[in-house]
Protein backbone atom coordinates (compact mmCIF):
# COMPACT_ATOMS: atom_id res chain seq x y z
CA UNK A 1 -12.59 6.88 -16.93
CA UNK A 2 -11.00 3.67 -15.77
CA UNK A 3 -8.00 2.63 -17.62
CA UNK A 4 -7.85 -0.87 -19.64
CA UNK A 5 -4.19 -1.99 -19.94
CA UNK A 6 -2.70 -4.75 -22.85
CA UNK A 7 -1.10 -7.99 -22.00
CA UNK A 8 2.05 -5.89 -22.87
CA UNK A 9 1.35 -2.84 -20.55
CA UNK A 10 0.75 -5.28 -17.79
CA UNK A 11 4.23 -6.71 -18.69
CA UNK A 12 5.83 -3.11 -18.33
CA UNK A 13 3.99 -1.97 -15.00
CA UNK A 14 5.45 -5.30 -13.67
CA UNK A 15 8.38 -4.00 -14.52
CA UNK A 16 8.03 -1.00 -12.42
CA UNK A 17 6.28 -2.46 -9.64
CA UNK A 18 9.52 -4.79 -9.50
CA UNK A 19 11.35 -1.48 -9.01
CA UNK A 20 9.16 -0.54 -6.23
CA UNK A 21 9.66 -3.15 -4.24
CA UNK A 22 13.13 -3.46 -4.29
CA UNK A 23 13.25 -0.06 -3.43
CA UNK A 24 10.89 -0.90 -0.20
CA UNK A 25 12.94 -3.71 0.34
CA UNK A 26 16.16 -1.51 0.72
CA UNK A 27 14.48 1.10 2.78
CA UNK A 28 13.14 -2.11 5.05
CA UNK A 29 16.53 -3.28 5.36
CA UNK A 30 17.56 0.17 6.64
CA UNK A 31 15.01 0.30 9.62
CA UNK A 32 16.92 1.20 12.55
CA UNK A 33 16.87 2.72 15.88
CA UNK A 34 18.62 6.40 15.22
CA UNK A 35 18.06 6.34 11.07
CA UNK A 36 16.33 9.35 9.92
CA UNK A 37 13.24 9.10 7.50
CA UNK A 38 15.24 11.53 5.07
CA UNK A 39 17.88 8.97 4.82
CA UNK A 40 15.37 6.24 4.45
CA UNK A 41 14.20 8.61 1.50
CA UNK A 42 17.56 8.81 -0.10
CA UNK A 43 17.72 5.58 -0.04
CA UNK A 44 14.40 4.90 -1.79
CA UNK A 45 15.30 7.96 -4.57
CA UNK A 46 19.01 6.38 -5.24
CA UNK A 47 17.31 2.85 -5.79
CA UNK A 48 14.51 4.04 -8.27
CA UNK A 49 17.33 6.31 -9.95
CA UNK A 50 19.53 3.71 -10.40
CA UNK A 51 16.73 1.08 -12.56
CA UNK A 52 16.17 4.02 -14.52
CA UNK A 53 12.78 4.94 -13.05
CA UNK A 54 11.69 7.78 -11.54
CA UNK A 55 10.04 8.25 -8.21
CA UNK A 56 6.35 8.87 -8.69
CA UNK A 57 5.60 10.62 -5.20
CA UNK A 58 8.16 13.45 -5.64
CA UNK A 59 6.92 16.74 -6.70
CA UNK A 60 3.09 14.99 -6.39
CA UNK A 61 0.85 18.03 -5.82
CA UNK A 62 3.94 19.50 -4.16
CA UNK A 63 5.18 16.56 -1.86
CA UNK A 64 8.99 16.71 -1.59
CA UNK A 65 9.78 13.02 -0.46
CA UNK A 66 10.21 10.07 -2.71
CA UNK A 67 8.50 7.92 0.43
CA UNK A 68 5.80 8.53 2.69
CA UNK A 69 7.29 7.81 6.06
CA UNK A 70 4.52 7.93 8.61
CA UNK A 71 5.30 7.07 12.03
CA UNK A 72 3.10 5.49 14.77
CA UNK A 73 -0.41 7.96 15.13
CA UNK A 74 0.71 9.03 11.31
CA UNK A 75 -1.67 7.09 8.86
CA UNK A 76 -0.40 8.20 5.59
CA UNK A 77 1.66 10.90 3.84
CA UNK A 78 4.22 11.56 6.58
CA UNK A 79 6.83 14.13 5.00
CA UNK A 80 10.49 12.53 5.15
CA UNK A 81 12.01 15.00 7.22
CA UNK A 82 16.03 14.52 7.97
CA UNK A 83 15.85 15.69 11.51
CA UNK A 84 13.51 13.18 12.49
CA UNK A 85 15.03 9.63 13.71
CA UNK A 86 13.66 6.89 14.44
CA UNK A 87 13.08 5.30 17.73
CA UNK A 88 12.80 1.79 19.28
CA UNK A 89 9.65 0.15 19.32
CA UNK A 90 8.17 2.89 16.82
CA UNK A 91 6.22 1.91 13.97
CA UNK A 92 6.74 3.42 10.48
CA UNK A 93 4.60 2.74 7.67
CA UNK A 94 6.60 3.31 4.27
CA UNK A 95 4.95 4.68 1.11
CA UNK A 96 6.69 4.67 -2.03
CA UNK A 97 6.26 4.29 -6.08
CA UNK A 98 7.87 4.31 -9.27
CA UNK A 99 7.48 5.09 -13.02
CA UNK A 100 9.23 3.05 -15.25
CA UNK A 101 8.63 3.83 -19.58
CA UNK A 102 5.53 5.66 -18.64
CA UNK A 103 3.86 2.91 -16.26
CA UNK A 104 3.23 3.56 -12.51
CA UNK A 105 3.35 1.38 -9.24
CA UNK A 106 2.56 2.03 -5.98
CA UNK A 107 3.77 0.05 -2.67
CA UNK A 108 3.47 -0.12 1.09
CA UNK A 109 4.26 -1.73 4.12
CA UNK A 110 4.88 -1.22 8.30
CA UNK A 111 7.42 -2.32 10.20
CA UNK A 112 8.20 -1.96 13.31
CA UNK A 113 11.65 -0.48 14.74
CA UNK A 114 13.31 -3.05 16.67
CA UNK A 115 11.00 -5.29 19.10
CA UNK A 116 6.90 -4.82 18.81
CA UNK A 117 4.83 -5.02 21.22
CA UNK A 118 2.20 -8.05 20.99
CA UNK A 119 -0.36 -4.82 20.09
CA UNK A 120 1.38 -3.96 17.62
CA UNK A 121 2.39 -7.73 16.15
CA UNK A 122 -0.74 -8.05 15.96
CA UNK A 123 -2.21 -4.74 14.31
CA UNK A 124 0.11 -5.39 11.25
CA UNK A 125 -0.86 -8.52 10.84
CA UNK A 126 -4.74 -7.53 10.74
CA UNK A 127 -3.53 -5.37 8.34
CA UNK A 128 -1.42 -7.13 6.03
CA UNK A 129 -3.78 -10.14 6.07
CA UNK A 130 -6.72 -7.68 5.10
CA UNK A 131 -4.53 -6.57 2.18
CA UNK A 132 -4.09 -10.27 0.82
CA UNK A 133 -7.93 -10.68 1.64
CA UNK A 134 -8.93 -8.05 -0.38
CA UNK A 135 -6.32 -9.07 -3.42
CA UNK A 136 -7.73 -12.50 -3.46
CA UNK A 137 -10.81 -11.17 -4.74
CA UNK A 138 -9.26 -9.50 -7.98
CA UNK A 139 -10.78 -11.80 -9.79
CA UNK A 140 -12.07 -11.34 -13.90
CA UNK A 141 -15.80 -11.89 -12.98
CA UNK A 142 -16.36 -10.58 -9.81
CA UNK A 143 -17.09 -6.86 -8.87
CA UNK A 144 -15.27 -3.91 -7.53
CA UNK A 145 -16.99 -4.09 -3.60
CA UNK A 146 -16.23 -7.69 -3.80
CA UNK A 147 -12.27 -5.75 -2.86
CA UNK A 148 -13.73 -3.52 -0.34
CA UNK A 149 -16.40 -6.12 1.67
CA UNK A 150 -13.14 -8.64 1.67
CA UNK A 151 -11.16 -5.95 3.46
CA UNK A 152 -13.83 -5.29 6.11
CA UNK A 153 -14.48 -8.94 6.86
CA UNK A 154 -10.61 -9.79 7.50
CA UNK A 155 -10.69 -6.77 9.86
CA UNK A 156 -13.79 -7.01 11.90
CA UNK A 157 -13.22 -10.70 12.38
CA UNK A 158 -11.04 -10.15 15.07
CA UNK A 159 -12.08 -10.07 18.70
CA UNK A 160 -9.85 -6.27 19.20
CA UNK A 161 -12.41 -3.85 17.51
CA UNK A 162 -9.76 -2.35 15.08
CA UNK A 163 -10.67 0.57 13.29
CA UNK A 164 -11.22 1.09 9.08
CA UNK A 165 -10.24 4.31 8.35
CA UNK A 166 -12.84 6.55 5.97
CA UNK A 167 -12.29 8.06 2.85
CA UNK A 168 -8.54 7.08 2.22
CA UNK A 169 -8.45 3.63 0.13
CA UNK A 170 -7.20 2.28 -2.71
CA UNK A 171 -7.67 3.33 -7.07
CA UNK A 172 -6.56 2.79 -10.26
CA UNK A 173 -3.73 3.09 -11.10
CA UNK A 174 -1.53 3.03 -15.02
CA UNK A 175 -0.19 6.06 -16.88
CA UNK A 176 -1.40 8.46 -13.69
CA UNK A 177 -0.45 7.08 -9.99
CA UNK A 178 -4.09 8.23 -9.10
CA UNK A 179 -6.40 6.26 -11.37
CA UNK A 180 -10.86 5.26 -11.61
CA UNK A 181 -11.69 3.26 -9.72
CA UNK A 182 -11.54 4.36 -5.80
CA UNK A 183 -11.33 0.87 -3.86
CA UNK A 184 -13.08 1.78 -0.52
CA UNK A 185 -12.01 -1.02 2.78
CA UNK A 186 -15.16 -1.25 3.63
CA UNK A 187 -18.72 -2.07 2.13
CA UNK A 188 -21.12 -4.82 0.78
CA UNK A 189 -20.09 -6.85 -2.09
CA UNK A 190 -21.19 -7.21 -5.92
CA UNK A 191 -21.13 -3.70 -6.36
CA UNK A 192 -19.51 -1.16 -8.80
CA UNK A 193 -17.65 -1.98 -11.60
CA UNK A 194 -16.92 -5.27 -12.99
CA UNK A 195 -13.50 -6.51 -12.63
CA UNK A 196 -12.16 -8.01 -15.98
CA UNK A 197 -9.03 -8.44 -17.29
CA UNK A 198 -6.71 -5.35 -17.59
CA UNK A 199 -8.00 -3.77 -14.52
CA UNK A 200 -4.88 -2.71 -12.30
CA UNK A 201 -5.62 -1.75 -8.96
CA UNK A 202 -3.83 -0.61 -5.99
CA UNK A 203 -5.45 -1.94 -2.88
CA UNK A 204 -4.27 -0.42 0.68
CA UNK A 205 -6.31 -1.12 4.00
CA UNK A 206 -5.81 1.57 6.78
CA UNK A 207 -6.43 -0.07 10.07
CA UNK A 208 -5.84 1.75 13.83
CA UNK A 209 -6.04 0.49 17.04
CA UNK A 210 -7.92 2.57 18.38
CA UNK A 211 -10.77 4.97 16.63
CA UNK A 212 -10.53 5.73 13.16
CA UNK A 213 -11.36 9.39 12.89
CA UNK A 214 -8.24 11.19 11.43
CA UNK A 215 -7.35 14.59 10.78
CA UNK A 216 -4.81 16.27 8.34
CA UNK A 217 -1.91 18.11 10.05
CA UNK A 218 -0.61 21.44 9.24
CA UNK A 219 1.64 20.65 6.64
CA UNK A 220 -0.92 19.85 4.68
CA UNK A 221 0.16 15.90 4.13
CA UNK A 222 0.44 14.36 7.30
CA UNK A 223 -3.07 12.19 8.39
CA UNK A 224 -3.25 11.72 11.77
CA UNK A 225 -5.34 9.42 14.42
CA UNK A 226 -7.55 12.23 16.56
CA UNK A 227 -7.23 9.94 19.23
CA UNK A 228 -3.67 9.37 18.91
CA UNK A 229 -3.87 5.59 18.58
CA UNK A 230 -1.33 3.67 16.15
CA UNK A 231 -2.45 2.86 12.42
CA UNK A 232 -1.18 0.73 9.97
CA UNK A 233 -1.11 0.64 6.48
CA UNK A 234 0.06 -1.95 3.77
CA UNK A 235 -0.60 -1.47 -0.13
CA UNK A 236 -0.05 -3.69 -3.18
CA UNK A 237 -0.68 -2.85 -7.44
CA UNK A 238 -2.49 -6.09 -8.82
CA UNK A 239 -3.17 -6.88 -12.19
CA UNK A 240 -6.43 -8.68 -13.18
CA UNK A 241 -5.76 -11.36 -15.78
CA UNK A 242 -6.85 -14.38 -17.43
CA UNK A 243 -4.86 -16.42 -15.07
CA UNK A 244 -5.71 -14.85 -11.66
CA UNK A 245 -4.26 -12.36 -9.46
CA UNK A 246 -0.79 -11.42 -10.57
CA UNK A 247 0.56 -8.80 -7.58
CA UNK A 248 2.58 -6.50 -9.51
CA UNK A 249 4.38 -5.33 -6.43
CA UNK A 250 5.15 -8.95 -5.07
CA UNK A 251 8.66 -10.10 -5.66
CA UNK A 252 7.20 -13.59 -6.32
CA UNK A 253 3.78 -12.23 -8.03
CA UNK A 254 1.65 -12.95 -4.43
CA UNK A 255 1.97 -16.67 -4.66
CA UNK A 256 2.67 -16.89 -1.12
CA UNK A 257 0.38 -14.32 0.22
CA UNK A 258 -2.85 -15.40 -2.11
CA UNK A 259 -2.26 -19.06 -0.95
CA UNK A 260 -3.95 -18.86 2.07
CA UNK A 261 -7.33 -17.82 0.45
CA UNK A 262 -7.15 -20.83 -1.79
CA UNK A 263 -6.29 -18.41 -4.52
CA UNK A 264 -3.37 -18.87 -7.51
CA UNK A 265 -1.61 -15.88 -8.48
CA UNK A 266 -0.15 -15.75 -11.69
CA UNK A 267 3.28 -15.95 -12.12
């Protein structure tokens, strides 16, 4: 069943989606050749703790890590793992969420470790564009696959033949981190639900450089390329309203990443 939030509940996921990206923002900050992703967790962990939130991945299903750290050929749920340090030129997609009074958010970005390559400037910014692309269209009016086709078009527009990776996407997401509706990358638009004010959603394109086809490591978390080629991965919790767009995990709301589209965010 997908989950209809208040004007007020909107107000208090806000709230934690504030908390989530501060705590992305510290762990950002922190990128470094020689840090280990289990400091980069303990980092994350100290700054939910300390806005009296909680972290939301932790003790998911099992996962021990407050973050998903997943590095290069990783495409999502890397395990934070205190032996393993970063290196230059590495890529490292972080993962991470909060709950704050009840409410959840859900955040991610990748960065790269010191100095990218011009492959891998340009892979993250496919990807992060695709995000915005896809959160300009959470619009009251408009339907679900109107998300997903928006996606798909900002990634297949480029000359490189990146690919969308299957099955993983974006949902719901409220009092559960794991909400109705799945938001697939990919598809034709005007489909599924309606999108009307209330809706929260978190979108999150996966995009690789190579081909898509992934496969789930031993430890039961870790997705992989089969081909070994880099992904990205960026993720964002909008709010539908009256008023547009208002990016829940966006310091400034998405104002200056909706802009582009022509789209106003609220505020």
């Amino acid at each position: 069943m997908i989950q209809i939030k208040t004007a007020h509940e909107i107000e208090l996921m806000r709230a934690s989606g504030l908390v989530t990206a501060g705590a992305i923002a510290a762990v950002r900050a922190a990128v470094r050749p020689g840090v280990s992703t289990g400091e980069l967790d303990a980092i994350a962990e100290d700054h939910i703790r300390s806005a009296g939130a909680v972290p939301n991945f932790l003790g998911y299903h099992g996962f021990t890590g407050t973050i998903c750290a997943s590095i290069n050929d990783e495409v999502v749920h890397g395990i934070p793992d205190p032996d393993r340090t970063l290196a230059e030129g590495d890529n490292i997609s972080i993962d991470c969420g909060a709950v704050l009074a009840g409410w959840h958010s859900d955040s991610a970005v990748t960065v790269t470790v010191g100095e990218a390559s011009a492959a891998d400037l340009e892979l993250l910014a496919v990807t992060e564009r695709s995000m915005w692309a896809g959160l300009a269209k959470a619009v009251a009016g408009g339907r679900l696959t109107d998300i997903s086709h928006a996606v798909e078009e900002s990634i297949v527009a480029h000359e490189h033949p990146y690919g969308i990776v299957d099955h993983y996407g974006g949902h719901g997401i409220g009092t559960e981190m794991h909400q109705d509706p799945h938001v697939l990358n990919y598809g034709r638009a005007g489909r599924g639900p309606k999108l009307v004010p209330g809706l929260v959603l978190a979108i999150e394109p996966m995009v690789t450089i190579g081909d898509p086809a992934t496969a789930e490591l031993d430890d039961g978390w870790t997705v992989v390329t089969k081909d070994g080629s880099r992904a990205a991965h960026f993720e964002h919790s909008v709010a539908i309203t009256p008023e547009g767009p208002w990016v829940l995990t966006a310091e400034d709301g998405g104002v200056a990443g909706l802009a582009p589209f022509g789209v106003r965010a609220r505020q």
